[in-house]
C-alpha atoms as a PDB file:
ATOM      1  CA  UNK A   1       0.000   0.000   0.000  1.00  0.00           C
ATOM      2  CA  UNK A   2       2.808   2.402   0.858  1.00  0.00           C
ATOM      3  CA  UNK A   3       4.424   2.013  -2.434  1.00  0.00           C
ATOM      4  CA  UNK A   4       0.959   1.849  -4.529  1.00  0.00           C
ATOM      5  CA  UNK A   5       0.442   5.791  -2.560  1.00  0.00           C
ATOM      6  CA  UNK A   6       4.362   6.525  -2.888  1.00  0.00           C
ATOM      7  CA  UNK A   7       3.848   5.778  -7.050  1.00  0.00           C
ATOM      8  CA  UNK A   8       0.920   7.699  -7.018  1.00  0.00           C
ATOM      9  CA  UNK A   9       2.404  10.842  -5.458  1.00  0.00           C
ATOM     10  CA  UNK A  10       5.789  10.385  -8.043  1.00  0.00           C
ATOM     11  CA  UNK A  11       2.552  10.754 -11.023  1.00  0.00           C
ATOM     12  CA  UNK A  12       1.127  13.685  -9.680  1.00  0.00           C
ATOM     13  CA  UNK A  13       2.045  16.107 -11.552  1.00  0.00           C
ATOM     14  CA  UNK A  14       0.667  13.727 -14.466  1.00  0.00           C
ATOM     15  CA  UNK A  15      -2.804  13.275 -13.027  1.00  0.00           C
ATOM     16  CA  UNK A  16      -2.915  17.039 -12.681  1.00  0.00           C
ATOM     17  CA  UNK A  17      -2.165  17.826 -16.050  1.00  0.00           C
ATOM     18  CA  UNK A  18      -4.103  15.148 -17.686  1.00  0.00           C
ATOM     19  CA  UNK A  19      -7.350  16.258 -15.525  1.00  0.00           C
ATOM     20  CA  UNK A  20      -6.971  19.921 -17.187  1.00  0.00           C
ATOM     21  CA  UNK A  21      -6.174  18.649 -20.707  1.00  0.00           C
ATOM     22  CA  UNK A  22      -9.482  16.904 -20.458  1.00  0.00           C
ATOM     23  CA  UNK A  23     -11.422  19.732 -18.726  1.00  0.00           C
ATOM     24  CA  UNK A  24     -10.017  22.188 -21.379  1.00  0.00           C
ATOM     25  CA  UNK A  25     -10.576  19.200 -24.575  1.00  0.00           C
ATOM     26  CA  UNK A  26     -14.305  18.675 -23.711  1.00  0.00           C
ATOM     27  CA  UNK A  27     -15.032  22.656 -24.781  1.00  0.00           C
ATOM     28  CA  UNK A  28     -11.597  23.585 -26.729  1.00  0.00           C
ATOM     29  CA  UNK A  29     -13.645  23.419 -30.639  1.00  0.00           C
ATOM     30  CA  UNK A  30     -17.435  25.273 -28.790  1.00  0.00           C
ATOM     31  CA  UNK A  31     -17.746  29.063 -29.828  1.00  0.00           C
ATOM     32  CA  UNK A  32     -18.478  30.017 -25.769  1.00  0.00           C
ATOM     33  CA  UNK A  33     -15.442  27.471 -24.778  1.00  0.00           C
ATOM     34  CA  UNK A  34     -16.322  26.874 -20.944  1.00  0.00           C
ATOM     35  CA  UNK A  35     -18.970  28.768 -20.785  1.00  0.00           C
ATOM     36  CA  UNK A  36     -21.533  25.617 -21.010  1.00  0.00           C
ATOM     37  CA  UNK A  37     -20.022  24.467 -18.231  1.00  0.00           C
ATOM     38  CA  UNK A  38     -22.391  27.281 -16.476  1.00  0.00           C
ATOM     39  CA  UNK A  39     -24.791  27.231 -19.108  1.00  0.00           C
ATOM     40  CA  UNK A  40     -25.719  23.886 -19.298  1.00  0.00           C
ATOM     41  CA  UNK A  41     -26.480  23.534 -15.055  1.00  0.00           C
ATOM     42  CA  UNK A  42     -27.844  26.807 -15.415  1.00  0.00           C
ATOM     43  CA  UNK A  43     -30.277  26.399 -18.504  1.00  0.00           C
ATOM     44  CA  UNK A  44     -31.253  22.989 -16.215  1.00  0.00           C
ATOM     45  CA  UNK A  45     -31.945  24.595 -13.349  1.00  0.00           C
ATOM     46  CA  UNK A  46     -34.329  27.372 -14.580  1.00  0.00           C
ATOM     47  CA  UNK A  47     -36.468  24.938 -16.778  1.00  0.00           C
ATOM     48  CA  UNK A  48     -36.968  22.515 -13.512  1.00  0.00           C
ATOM     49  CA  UNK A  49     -37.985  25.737 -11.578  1.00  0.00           C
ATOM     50  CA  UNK A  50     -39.811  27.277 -14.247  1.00  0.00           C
ATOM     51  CA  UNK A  51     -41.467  23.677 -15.662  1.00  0.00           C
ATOM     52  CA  UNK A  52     -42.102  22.397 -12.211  1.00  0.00           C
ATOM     53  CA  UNK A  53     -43.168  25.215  -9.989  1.00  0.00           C
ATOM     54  CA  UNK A  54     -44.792  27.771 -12.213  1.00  0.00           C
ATOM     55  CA  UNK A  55     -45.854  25.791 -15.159  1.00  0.00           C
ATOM     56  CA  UNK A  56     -47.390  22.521 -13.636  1.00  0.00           C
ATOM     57  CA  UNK A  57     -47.281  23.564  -9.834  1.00  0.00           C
ATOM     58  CA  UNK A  58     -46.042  20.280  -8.678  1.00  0.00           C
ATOM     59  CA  UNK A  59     -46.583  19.557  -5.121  1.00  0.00           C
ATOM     60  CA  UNK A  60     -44.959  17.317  -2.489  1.00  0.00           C
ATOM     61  CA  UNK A  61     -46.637  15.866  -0.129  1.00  0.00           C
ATOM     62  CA  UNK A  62     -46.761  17.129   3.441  1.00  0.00           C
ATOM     63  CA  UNK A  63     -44.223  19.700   1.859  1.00  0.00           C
ATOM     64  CA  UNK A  64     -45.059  23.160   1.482  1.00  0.00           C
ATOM     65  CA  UNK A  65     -43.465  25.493  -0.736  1.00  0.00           C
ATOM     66  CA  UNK A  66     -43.561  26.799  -4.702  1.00  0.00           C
ATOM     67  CA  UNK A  67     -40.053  25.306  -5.546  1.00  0.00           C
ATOM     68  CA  UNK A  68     -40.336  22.059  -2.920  1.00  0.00           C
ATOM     69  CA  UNK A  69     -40.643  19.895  -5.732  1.00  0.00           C
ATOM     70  CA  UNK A  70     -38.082  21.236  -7.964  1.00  0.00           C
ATOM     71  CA  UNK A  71     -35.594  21.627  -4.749  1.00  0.00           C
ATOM     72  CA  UNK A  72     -36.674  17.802  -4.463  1.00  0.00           C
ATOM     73  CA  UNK A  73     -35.570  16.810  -8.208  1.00  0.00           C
ATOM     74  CA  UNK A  74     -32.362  18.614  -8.308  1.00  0.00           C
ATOM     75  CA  UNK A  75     -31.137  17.204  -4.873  1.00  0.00           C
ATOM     76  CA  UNK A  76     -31.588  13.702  -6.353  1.00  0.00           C
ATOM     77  CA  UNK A  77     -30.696  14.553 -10.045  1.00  0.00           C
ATOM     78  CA  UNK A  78     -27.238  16.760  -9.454  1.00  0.00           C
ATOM     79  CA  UNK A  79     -25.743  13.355  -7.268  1.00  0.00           C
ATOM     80  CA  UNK A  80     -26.978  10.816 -10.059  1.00  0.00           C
ATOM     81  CA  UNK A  81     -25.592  12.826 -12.727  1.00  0.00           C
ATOM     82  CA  UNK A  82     -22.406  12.293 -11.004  1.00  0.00           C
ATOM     83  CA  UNK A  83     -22.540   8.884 -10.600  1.00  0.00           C
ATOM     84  CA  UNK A  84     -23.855   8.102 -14.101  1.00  0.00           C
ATOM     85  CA  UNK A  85     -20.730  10.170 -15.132  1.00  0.00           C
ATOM     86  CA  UNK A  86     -18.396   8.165 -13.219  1.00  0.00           C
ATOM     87  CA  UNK A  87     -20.204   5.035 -13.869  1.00  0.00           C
ATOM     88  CA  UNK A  88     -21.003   5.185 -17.345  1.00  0.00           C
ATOM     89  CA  UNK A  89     -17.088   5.777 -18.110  1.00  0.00           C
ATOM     90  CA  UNK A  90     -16.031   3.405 -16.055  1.00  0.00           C
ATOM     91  CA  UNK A  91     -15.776   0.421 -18.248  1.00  0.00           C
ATOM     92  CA  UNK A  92     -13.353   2.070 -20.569  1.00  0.00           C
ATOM     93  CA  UNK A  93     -11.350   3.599 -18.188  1.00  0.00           C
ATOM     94  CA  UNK A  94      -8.507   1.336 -19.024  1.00  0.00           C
ATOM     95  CA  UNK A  95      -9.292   0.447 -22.846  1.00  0.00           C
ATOM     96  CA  UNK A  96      -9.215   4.341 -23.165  1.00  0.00           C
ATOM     97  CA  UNK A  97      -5.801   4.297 -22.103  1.00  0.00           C
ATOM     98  CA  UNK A  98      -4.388   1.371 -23.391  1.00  0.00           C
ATOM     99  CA  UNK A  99      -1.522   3.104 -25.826  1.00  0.00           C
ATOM    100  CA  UNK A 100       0.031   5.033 -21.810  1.00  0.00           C
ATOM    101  CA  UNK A 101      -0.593   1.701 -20.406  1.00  0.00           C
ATOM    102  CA  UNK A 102       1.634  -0.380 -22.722  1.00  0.00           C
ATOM    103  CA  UNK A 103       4.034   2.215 -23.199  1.00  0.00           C
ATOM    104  CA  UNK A 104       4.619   3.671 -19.555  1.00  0.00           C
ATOM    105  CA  UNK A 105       4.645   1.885 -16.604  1.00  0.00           C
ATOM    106  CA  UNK A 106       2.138   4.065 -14.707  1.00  0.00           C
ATOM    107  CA  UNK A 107      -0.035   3.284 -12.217  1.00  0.00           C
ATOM    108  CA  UNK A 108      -3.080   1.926 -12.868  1.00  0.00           C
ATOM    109  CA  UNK A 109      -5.204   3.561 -10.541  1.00  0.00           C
ATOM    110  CA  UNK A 110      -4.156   6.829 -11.037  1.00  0.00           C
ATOM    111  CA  UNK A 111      -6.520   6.580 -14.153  1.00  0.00           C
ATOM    112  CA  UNK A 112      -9.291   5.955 -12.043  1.00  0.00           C
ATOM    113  CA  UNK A 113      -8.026   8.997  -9.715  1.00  0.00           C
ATOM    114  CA  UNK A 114      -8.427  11.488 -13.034  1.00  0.00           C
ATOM    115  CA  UNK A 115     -11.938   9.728 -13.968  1.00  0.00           C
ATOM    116  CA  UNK A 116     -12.928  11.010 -10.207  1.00  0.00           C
ATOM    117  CA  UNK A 117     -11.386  14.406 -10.701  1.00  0.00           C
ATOM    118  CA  UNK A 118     -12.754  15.277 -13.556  1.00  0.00           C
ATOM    119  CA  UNK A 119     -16.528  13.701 -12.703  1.00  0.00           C
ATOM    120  CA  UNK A 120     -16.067  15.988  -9.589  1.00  0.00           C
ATOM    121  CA  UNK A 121     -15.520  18.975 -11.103  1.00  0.00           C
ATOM    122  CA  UNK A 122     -18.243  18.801 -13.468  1.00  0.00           C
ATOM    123  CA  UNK A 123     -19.997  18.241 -10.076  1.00  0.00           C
ATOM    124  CA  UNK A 124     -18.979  20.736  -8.135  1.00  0.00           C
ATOM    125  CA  UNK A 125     -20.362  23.767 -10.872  1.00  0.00           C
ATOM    126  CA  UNK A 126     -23.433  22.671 -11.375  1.00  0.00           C
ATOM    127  CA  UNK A 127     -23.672  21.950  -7.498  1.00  0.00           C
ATOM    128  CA  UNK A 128     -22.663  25.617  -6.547  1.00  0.00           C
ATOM    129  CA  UNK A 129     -25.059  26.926  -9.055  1.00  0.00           C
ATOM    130  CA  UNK A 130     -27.813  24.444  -7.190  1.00  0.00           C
ATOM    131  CA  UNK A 131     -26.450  26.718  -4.108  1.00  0.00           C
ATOM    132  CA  UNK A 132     -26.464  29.924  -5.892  1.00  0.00           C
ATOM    133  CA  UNK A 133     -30.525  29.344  -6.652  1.00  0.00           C
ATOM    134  CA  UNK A 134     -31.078  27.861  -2.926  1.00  0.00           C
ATOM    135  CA  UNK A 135     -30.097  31.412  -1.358  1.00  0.00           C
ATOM    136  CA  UNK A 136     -31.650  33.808  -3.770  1.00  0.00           C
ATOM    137  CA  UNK A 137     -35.012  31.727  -2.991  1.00  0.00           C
ATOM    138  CA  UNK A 138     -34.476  31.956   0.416  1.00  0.00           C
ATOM    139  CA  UNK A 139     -34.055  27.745   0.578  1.00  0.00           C
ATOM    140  CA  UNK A 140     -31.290  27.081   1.857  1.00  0.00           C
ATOM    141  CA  UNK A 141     -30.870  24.228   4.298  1.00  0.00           C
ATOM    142  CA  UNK A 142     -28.254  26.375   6.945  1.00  0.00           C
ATOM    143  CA  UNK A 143     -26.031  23.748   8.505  1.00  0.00           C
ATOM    144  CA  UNK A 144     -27.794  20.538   7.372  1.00  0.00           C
ATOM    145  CA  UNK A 145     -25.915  21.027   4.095  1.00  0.00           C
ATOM    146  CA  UNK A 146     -22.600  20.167   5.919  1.00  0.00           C
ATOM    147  CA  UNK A 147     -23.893  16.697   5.485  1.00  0.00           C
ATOM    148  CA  UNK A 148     -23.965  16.680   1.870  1.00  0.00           C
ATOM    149  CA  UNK A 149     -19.702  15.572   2.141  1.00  0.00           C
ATOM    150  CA  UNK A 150     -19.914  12.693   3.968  1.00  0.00           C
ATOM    151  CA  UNK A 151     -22.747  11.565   1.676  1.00  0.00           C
ATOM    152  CA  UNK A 152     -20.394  12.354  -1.177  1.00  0.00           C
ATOM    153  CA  UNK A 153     -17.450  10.267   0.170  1.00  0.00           C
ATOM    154  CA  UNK A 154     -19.710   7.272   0.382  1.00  0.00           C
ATOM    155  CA  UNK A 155     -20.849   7.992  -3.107  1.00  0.00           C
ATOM    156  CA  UNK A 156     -18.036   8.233  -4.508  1.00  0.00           C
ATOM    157  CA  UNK A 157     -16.499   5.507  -2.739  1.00  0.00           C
ATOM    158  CA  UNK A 158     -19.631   3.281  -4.302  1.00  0.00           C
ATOM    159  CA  UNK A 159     -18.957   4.303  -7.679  1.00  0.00           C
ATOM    160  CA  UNK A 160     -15.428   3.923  -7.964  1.00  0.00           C
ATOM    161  CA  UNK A 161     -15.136   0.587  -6.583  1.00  0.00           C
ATOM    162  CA  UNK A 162     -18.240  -0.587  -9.316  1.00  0.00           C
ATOM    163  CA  UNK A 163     -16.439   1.183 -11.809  1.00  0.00           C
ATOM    164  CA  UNK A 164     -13.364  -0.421 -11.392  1.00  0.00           C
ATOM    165  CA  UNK A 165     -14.910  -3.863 -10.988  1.00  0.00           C
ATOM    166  CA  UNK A 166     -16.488  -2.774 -14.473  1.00  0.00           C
ATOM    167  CA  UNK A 167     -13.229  -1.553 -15.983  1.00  0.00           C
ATOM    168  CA  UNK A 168     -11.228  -4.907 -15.061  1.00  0.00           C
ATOM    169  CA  UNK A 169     -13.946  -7.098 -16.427  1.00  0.00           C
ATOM    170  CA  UNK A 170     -14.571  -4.867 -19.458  1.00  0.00           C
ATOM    171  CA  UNK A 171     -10.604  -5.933 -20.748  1.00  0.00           C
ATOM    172  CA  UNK A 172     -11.693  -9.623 -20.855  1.00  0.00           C
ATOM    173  CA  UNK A 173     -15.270  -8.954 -21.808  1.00  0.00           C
ATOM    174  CA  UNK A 174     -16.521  -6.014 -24.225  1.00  0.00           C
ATOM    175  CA  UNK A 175     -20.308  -7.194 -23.365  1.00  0.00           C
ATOM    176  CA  UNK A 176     -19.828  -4.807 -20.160  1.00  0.00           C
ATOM    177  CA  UNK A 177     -20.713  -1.224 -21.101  1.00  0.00           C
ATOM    178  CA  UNK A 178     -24.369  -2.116 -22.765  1.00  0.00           C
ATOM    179  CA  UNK A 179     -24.905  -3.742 -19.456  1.00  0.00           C
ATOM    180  CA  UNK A 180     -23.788  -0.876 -17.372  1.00  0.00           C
ATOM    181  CA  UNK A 181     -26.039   1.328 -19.693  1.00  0.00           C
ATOM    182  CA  UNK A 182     -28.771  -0.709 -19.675  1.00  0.00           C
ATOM    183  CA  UNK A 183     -28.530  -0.874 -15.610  1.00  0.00           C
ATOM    184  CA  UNK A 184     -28.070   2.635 -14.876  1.00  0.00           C
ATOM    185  CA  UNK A 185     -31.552   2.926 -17.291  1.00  0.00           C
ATOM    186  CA  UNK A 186     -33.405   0.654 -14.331  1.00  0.00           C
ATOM    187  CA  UNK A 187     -31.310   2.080 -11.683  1.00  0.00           C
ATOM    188  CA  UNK A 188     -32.810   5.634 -12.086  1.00  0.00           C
ATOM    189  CA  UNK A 189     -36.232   4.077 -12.048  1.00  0.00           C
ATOM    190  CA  UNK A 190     -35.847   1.863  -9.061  1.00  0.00           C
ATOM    191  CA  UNK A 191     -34.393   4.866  -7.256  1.00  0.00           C
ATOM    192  CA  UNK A 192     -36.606   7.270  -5.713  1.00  0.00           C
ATOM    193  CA  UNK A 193     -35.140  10.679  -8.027  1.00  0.00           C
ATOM    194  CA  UNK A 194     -38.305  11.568  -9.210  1.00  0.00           C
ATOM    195  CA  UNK A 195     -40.678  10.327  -6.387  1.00  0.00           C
ATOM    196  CA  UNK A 196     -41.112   9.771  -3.093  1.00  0.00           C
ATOM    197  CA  UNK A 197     -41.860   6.555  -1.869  1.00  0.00           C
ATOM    198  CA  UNK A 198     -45.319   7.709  -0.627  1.00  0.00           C
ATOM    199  CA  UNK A 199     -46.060   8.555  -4.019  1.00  0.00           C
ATOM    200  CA  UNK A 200     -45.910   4.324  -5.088  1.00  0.00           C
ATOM    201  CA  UNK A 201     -48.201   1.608  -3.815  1.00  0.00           C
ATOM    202  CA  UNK A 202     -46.595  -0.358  -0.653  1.00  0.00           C
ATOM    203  CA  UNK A 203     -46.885  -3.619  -2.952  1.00  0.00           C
ATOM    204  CA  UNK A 204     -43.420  -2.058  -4.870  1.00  0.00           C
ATOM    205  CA  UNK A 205     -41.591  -0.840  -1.678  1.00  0.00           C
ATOM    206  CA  UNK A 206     -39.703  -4.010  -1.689  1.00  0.00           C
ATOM    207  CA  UNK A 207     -37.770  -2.884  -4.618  1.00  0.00           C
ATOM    208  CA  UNK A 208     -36.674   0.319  -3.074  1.00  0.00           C
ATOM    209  CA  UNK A 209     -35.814  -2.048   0.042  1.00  0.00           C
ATOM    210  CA  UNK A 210     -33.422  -3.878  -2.074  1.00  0.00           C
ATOM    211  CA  UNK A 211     -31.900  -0.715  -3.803  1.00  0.00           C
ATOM    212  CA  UNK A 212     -28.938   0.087  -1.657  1.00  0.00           C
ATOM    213  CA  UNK A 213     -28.830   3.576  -3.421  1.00  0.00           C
ATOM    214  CA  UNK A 214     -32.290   4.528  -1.967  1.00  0.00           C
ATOM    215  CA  UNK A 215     -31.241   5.405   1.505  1.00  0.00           C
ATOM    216  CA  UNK A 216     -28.495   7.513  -0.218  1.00  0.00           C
ATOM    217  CA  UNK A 217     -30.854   9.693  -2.595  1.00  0.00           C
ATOM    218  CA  UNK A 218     -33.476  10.327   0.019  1.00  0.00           C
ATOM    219  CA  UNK A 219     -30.773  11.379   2.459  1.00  0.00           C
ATOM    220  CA  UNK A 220     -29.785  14.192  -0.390  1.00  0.00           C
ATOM    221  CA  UNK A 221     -33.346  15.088  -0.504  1.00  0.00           C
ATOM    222  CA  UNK A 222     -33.868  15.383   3.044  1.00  0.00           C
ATOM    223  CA  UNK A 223     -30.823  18.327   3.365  1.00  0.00           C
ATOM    224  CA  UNK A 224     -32.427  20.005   0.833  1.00  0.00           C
ATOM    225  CA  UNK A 225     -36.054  19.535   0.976  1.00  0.00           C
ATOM    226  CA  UNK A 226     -36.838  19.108   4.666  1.00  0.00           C
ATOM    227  CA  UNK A 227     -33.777  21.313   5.740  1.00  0.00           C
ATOM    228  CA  UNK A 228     -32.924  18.691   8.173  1.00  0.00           C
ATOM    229  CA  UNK A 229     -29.686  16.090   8.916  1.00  0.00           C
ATOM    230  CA  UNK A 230     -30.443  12.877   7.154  1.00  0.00           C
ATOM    231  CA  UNK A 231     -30.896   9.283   8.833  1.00  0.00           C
ATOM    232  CA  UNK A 232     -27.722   8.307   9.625  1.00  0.00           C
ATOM    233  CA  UNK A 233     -28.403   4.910  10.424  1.00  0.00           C
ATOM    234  CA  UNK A 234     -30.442   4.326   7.078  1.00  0.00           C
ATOM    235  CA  UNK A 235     -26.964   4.636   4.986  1.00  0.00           C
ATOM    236  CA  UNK A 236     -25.390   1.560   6.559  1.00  0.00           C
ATOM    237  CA  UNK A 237     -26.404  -1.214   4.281  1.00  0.00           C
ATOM    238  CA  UNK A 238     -24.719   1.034   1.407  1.00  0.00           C
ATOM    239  CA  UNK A 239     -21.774   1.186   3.602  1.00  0.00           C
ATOM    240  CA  UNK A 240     -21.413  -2.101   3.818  1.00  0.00           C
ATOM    241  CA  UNK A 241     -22.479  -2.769   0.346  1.00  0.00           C
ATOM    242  CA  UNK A 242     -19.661  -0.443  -0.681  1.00  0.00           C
ATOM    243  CA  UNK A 243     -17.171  -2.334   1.413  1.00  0.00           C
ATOM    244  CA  UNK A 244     -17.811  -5.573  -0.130  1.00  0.00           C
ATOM    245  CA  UNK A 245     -17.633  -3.836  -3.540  1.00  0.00           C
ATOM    246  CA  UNK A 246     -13.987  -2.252  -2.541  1.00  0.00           C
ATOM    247  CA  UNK A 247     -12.857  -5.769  -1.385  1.00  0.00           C
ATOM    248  CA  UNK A 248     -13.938  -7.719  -4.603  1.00  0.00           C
ATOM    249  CA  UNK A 249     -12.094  -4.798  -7.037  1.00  0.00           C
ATOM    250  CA  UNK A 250      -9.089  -5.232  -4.754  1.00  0.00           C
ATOM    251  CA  UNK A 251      -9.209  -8.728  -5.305  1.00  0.00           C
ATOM    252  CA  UNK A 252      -9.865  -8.825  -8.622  1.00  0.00           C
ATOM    253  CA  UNK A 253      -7.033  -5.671  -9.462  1.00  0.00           C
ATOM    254  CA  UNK A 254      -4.609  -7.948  -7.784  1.00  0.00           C
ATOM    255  CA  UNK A 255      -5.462 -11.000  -9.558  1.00  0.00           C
ATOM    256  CA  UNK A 256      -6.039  -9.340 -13.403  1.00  0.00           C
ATOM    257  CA  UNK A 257      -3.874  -6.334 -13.437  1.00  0.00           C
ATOM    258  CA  UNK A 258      -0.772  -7.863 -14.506  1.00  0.00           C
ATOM    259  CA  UNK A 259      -1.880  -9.600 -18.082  1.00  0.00           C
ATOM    260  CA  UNK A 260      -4.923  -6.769 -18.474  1.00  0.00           C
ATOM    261  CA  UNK A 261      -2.128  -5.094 -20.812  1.00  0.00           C
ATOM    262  CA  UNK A 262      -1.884  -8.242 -23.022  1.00  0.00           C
ATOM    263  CA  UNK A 263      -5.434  -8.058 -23.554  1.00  0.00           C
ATOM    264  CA  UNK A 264      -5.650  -4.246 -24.295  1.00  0.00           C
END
């Protein structure tokens, strides 16, 4: 472990530079450059509030307030669009790199280090912007919102251990990104982004049950929504889930990484 972190810290100043080359690559050929990366959160943001609160006057229940259920949407949407990022990429994280990996003897994981970085960054603009419209409509949670970190470490945590399980398996097998798509397609579905579990029939509560991501999104939604800490005890199973998850891509790193490059 000390010489995995010692390798990493010798690559730094590689991670760094290949996390702006792809910040600056993903708007270097648009006329307003990084401007979309405003506009785009922005634009999203006014159509949920305009759309939701003014145009169909969605309601929560036992929630008052004309932007609750907007408020409600983006708290759940902003964290999955970060984890579909991270996820979605995840099976090519290696094949994407396979010309550095044959040719330098880098470490692996500091690919999966950049994939973070630059999912987070994305994040973290459209998330301040999400702020931004929480204060000027006098929303804002007040301390609650400290809790939005730990919830992120645990997220994050969750998706980079799947994503590396998905990477490592997507060498040997190319069937694994239409599976991840195809998954993250139920995944939204089964997790409770767009409604509340009050708003379903008890008869399909046992799929929410089994969704360890449930207890995560709702938390989100409570900060933001209810303006109050989430249930801290509700975000174990993930924890545990995630643990299990980090074991198995340790495992299966240590067993695969070393012929992955013949295969790439």
């Amino acid at each position: 472990m000390k010489t995995s972190l010692s390798r990493l810290w010798a690559y730094r100043g590689f991670i760094f530079a290949t996390v702006g080359r792809e910040f600056s690559l993903r708007y270097r050929n648009s006329i307003l450059g990084a401007v979309w990366v405003v506009v785009n959160p922005l634009a999203m943001i006014l159509v949920y509030t305009l759309i939701f609160s003014r145009v169909m006057r969605a309601r929560l229940p036992g929630v008052d307030g004309p932007f609750a259920y907007s408020i409600f949407l983006m708290a759940g949407l902003l964290p999955w669009g970060l984890l579909v990022d991270m996820v979605s990429r995840g099976p090519n994280l290696f094949l994407d790199q396979a010309n550095l990996l044959k040719k330098m003897q880098l470490p692996k994981i500091s690919f999966l280090i950049i994939l973070i970085c630059n999912a987070l960054i994305n994040f973290l603009i459209i998330e301040t912007l999400f702020f931004l419209f929480l204060i000027f409509a006098g929303e804002f949670p007040g301390w609650p919102v400290l809790a939005i970190f730990p919830l992120l470490i645990l997220q994050i945590w969750f998706a980079a251990a799947l994503f590396l399980i998905l990477a490592l398996l997507n060498v040997f097998f190319r069937d694994v990104v239409p599976i991840t798509n195809i998954a993250l397609q139920f995944g939204f579905w089964l997790t409770p982004i767009l409604y509340t579990p009050s708003m379903i029939p008890p008869r399909y509560h046992v799929f929410l049950q089994l969704n360890p991501l449930a207890n995560l999104f709702e938390a989100y939604q409570i900060i933001f929504v209810k303006q109050e800490w989430p249930h801290w005890s509700s975000l174990w199973p993930l924890a545990l889930f995630t643990l299990l998850l980090t074991i198995m891509a340790y495992r299966l790193f240590q067993a695969r990484s070393a012929e992955m490059v013949d295969q790439l």
